[in-house]
Protein backbone atom coordinates (compact mmCIF):
# COMPACT_ATOMS: atom_id res chain seq x y z
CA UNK A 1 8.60 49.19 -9.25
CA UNK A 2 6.17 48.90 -6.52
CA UNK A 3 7.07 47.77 -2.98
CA UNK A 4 4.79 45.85 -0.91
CA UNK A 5 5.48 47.44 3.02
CA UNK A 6 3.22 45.39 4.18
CA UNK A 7 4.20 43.80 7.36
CA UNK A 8 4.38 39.95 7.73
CA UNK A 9 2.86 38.66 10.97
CA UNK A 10 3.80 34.96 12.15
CA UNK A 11 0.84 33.14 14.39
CA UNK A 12 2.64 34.35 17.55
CA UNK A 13 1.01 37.76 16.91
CA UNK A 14 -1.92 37.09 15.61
CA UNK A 15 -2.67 35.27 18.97
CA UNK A 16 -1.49 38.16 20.30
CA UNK A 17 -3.64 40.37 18.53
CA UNK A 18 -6.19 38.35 19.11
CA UNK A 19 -6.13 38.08 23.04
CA UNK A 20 -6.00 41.84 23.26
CA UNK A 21 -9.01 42.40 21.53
CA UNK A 22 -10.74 39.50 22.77
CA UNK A 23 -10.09 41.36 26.54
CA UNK A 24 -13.09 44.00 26.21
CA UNK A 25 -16.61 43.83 24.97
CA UNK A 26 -16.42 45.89 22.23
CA UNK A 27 -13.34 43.57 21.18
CA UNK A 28 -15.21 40.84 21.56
CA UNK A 29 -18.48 42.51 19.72
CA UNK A 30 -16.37 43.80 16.58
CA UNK A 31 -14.66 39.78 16.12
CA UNK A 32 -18.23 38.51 16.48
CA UNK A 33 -19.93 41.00 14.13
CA UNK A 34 -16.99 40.56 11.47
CA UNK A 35 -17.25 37.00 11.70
CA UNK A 36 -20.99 37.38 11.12
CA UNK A 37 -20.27 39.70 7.86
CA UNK A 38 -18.18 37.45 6.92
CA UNK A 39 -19.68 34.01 7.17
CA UNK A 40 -22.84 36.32 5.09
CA UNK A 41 -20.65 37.71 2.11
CA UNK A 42 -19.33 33.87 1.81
CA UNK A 43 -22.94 32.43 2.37
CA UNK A 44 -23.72 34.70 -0.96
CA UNK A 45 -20.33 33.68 -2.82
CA UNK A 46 -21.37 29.89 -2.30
CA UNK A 47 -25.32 30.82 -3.58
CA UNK A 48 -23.84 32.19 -6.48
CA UNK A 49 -21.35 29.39 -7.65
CA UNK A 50 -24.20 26.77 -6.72
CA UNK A 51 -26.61 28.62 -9.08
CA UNK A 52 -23.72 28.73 -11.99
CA UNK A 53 -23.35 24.85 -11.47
CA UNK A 54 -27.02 24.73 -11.49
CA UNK A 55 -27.44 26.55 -14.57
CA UNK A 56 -25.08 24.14 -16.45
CA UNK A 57 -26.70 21.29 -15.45
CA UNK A 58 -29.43 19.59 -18.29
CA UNK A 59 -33.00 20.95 -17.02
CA UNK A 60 -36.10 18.85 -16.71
CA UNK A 61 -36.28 15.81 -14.13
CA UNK A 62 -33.87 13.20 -15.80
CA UNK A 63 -31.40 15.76 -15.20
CA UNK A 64 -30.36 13.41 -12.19
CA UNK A 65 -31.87 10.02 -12.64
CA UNK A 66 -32.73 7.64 -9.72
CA UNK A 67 -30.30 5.18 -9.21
CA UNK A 68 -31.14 1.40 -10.88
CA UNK A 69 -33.43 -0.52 -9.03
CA UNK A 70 -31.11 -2.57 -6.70
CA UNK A 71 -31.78 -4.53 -3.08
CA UNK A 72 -33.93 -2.43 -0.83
CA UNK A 73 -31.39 -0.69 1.77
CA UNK A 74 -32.55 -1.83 5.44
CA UNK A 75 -34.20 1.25 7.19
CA UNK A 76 -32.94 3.13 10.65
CA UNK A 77 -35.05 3.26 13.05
CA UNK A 78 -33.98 5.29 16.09
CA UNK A 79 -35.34 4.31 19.72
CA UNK A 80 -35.82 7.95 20.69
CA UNK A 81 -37.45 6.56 24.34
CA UNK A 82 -34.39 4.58 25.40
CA UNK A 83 -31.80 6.62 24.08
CA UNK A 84 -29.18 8.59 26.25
CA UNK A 85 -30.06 11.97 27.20
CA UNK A 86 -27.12 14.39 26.67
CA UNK A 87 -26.55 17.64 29.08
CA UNK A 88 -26.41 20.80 27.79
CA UNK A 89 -23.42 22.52 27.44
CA UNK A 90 -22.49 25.55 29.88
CA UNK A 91 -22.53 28.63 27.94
CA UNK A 92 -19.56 29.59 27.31
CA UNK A 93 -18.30 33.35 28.16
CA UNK A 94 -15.37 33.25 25.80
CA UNK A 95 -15.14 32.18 21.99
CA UNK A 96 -12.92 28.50 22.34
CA UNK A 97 -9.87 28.52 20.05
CA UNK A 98 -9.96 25.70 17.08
CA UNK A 99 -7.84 22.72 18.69
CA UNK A 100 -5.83 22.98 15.15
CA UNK A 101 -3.77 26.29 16.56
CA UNK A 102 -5.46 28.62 14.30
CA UNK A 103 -7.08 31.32 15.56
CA UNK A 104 -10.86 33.06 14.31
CA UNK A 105 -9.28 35.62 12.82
CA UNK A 106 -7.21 33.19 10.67
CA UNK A 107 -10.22 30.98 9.62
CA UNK A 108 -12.16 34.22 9.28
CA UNK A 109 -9.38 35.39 6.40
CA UNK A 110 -9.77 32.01 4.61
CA UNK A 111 -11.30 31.73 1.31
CA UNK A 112 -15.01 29.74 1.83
CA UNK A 113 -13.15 26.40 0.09
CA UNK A 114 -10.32 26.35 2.57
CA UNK A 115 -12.75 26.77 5.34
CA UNK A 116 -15.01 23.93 4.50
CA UNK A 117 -12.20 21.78 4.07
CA UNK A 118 -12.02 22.12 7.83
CA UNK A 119 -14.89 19.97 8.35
CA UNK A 120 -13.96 17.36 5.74
């Protein structure tokens, strides 16, 4: 039988982690470029479930039929003239931690799904 020695780490040190890497540039480049990776290895993940849906949906254009013909739906028409104008933001020198308590690391480690449920 097989034991697992892997240690368990509570959020406490991942923060920890975390801030001591975050404290030099080549910290901060390895999180960012890791990040990148990842977010590109899921990007490809997603591509290739959305193709397998796609391929098991009917072909040809009734595939996804227009909705009935039902009242016309009024149109939006933005006022782009006397609309606020919005500041930008000061760039920022340090990556903001998620107002949730988790930390990039820890939304870096979760599976695409979980991660989109974020912004749900």
């Amino acid at each position: 039988m097989v034991q697992d020695h892997t240690p368990t780490l509570d959020l406490n040190d991942y923060q920890a982690i975390e801030n001591a890497v975050m404290e030099t540039e080549r910290g901060r480049w390895f999180l960012a470029e890791y990040a990148r990776r990842q977010r590109s290895a899921e990007m490809a993940e997603l591509r290739a479930l959305l193709l397998r849906i796609e391929a098991k949906l009917p072909s040809g254009a009734a595939a996804i039929a227009p909705p009935a013909a039902e009242t016309p739906q009024p149109t939006l028409r933005l006022d782009v003239a006397s609309a606020p104008t919005v500041p930008a933001p000061a760039p920022q020198l340090r990556l903001q931690k998620p107002a949730n308590g988790l930390t990039l690391a820890m939304i870096d480690a979760m599976p695409a799904l979980d991660r989109l449920a974020l912004f749900a």
